[in-house]
N, C-alpha and C. Protein backbone atom coordinates (compact mmCIF):
# COMPACT_ATOMS: atom_id res chain seq x y z
N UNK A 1 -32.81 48.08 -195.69
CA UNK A 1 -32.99 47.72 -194.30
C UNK A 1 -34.12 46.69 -194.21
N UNK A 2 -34.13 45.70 -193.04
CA UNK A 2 -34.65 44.31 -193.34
C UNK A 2 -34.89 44.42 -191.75
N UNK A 3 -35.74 44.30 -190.90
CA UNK A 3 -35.79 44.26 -189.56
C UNK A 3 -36.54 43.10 -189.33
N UNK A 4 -35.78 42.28 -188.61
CA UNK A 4 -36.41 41.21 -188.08
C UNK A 4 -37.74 41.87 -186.94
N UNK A 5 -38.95 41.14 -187.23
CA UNK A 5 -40.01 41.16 -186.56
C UNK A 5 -40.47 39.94 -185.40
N UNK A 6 -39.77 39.04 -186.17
CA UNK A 6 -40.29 37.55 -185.38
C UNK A 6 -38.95 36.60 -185.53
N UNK A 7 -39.12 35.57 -184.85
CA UNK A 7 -37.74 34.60 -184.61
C UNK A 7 -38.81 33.00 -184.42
N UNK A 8 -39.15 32.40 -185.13
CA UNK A 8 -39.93 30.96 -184.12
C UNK A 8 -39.92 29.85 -185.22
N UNK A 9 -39.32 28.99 -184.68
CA UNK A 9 -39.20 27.09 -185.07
C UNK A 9 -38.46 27.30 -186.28
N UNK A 10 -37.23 28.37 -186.06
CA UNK A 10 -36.20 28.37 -187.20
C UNK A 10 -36.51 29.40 -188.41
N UNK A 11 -37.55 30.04 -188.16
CA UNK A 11 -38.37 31.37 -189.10
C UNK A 11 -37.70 32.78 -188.69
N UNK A 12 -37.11 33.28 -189.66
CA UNK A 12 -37.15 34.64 -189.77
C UNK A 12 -38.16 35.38 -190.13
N UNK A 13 -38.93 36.21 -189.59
CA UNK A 13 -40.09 37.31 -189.84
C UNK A 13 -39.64 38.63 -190.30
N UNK A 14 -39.77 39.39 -191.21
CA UNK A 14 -39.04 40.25 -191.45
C UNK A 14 -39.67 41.16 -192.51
N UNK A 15 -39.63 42.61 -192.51
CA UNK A 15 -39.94 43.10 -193.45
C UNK A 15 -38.62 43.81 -194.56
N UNK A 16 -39.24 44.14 -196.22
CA UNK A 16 -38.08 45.12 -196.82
C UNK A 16 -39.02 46.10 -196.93
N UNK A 17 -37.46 47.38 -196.69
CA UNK A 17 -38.02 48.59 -196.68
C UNK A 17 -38.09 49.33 -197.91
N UNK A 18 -38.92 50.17 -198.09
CA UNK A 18 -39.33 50.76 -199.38
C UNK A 18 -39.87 49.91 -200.34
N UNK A 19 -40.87 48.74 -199.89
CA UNK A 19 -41.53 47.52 -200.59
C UNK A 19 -43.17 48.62 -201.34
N UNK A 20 -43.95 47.74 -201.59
CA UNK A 20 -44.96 47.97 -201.77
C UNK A 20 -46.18 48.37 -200.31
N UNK A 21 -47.24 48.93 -199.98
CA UNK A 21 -47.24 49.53 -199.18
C UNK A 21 -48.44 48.92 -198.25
N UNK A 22 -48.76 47.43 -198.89
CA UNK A 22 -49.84 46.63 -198.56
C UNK A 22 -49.13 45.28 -197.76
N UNK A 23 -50.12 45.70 -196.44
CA UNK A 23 -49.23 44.94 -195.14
C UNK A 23 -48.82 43.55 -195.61
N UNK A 24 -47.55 43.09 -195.65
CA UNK A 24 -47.17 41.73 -196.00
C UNK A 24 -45.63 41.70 -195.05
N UNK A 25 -45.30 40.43 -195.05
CA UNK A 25 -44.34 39.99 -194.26
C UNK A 25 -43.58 39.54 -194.97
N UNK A 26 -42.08 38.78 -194.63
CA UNK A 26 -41.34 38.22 -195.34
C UNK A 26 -40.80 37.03 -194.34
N UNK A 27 -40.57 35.57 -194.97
CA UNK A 27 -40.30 34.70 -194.32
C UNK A 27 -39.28 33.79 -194.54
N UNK A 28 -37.86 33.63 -194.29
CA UNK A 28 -36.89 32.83 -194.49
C UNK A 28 -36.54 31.56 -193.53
N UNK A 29 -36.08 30.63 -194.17
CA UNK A 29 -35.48 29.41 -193.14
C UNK A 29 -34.38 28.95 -193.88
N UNK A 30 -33.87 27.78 -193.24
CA UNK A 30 -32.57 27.34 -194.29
C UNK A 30 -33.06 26.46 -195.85
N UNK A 31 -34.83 26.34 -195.94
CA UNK A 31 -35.32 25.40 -197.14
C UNK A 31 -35.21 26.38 -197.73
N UNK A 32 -35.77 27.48 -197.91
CA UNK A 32 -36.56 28.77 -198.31
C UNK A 32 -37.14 29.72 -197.99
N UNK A 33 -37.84 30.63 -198.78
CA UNK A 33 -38.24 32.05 -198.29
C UNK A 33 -39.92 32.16 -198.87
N UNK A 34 -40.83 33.29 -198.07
CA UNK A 34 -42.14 32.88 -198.64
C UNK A 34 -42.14 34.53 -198.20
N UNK A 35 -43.72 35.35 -198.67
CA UNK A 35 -44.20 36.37 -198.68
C UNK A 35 -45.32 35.92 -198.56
N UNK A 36 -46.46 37.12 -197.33
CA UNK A 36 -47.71 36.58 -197.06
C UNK A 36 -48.20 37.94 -196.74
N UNK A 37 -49.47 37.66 -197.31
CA UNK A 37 -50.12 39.31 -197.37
C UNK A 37 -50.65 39.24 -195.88
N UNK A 38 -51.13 40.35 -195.10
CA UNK A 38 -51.81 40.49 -193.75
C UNK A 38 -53.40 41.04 -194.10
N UNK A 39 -53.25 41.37 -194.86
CA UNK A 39 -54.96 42.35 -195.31
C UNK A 39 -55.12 42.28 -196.46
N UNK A 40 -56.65 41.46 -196.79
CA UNK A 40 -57.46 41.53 -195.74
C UNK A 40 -57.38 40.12 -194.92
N UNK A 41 -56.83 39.57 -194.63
CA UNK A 41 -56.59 38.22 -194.49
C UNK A 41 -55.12 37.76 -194.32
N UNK A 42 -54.63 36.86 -193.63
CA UNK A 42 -53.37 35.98 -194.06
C UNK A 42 -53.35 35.29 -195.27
N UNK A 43 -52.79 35.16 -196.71
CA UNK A 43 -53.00 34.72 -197.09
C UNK A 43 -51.24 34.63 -197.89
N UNK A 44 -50.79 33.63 -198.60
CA UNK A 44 -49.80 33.18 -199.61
C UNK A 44 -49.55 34.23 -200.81
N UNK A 45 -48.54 35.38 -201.13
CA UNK A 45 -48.16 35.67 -201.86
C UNK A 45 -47.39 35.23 -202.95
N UNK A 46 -46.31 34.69 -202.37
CA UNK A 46 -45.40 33.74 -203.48
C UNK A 46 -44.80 32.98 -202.20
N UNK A 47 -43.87 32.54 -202.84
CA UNK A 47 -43.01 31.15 -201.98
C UNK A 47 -41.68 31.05 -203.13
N UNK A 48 -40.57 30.18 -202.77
CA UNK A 48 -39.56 29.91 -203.15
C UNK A 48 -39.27 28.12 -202.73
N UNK A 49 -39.03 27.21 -202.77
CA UNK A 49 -38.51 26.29 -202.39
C UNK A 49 -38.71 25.64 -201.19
N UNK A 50 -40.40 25.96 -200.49
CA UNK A 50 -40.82 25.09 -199.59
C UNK A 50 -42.26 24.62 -199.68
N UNK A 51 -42.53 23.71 -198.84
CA UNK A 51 -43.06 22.47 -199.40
C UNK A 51 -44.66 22.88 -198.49
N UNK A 52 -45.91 22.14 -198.26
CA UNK A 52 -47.38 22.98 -198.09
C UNK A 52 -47.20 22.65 -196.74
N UNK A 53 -46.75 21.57 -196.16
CA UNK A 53 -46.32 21.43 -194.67
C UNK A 53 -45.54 22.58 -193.98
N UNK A 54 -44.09 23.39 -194.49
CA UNK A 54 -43.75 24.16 -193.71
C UNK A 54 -44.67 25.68 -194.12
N UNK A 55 -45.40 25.90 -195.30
CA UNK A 55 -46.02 27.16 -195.95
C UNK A 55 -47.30 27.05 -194.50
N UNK A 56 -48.22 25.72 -194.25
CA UNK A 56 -49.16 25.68 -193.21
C UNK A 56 -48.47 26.30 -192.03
N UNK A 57 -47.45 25.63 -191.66
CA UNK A 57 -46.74 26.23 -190.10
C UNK A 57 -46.88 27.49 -190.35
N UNK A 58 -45.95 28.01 -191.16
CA UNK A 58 -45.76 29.58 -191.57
C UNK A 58 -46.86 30.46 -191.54
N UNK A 59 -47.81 30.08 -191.98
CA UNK A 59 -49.13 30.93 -191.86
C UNK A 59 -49.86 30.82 -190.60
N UNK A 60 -49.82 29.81 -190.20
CA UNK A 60 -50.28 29.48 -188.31
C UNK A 60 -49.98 30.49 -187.41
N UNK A 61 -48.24 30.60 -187.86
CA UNK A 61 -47.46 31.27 -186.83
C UNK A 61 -47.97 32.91 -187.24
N UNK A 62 -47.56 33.14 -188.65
CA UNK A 62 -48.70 34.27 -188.71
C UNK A 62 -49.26 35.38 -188.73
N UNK A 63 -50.49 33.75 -188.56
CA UNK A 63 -52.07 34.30 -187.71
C UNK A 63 -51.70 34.33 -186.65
N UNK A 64 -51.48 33.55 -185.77
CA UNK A 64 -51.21 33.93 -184.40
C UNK A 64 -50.65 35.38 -183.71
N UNK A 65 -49.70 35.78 -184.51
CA UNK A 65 -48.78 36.57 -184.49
C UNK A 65 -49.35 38.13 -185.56
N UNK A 66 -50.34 37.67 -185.65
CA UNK A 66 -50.94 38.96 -186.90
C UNK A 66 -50.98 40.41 -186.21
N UNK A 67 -51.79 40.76 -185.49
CA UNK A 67 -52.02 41.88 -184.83
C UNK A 67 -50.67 42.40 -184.54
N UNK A 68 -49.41 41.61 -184.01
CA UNK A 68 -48.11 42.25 -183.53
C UNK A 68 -47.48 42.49 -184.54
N UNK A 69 -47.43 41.59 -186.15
CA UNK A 69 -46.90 41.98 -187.02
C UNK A 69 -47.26 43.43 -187.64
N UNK A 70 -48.47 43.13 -187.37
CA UNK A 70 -49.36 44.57 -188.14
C UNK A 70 -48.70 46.15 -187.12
N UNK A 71 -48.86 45.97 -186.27
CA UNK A 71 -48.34 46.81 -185.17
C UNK A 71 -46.94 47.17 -185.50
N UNK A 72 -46.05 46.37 -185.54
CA UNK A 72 -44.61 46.44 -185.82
C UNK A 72 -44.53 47.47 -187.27
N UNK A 73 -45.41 46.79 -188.62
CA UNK A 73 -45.72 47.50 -189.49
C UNK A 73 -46.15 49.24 -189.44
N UNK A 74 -47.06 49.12 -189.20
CA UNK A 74 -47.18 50.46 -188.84
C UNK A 74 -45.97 51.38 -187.82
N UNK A 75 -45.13 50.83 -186.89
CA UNK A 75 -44.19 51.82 -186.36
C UNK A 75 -43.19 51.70 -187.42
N UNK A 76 -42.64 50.70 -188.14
CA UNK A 76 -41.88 51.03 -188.97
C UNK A 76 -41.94 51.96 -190.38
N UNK A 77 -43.32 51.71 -190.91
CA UNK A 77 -43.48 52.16 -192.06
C UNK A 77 -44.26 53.66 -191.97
N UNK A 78 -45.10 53.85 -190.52
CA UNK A 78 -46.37 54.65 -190.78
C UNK A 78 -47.40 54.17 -190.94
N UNK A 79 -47.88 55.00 -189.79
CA UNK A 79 -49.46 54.40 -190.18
C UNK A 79 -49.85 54.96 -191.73
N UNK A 80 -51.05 53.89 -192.28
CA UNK A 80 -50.94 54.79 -193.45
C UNK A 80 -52.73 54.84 -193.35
């Protein structure tokens, strides 16, 4: 199970279930797909086939968006 979290400028936000248990996101478009940790920080896990221009957007959106991702996290997974 894969639940979309977010939808913006062609980004899927999304987590997988039964992942590892350290807040991170998952991010697809039609270039590619990226993983970004939330704690302690936003920061670049891996990437697939996109370029530092759309990886910047991606992390913008986020940060912006951090606290709701984190939130979403926790009702899906448990607080832990």
């Amino acid at each position: 199970m894969s639940p979309t979290i977010l939808r913006e400028k062609g980004y899927r936000f999304y987590f997988l279930s039964n992942e590892e248990k350290r807040i991170h996101v998952h991010v697809t478009c039609e270039s590619g797909e990226a993983k970004f940790w939330l704690e302690p920080m936003v920061s670049l896990a891996i990437y697939h086939r996109l370029n530092s221009k759309k990886l910047n957007e991606i992390q913008k959106i986020i940060e912006r968006h951090r606290y709701e991702i984190i939130k979403a996290w926790q009702k899906h997974f448990g607080k832990h």
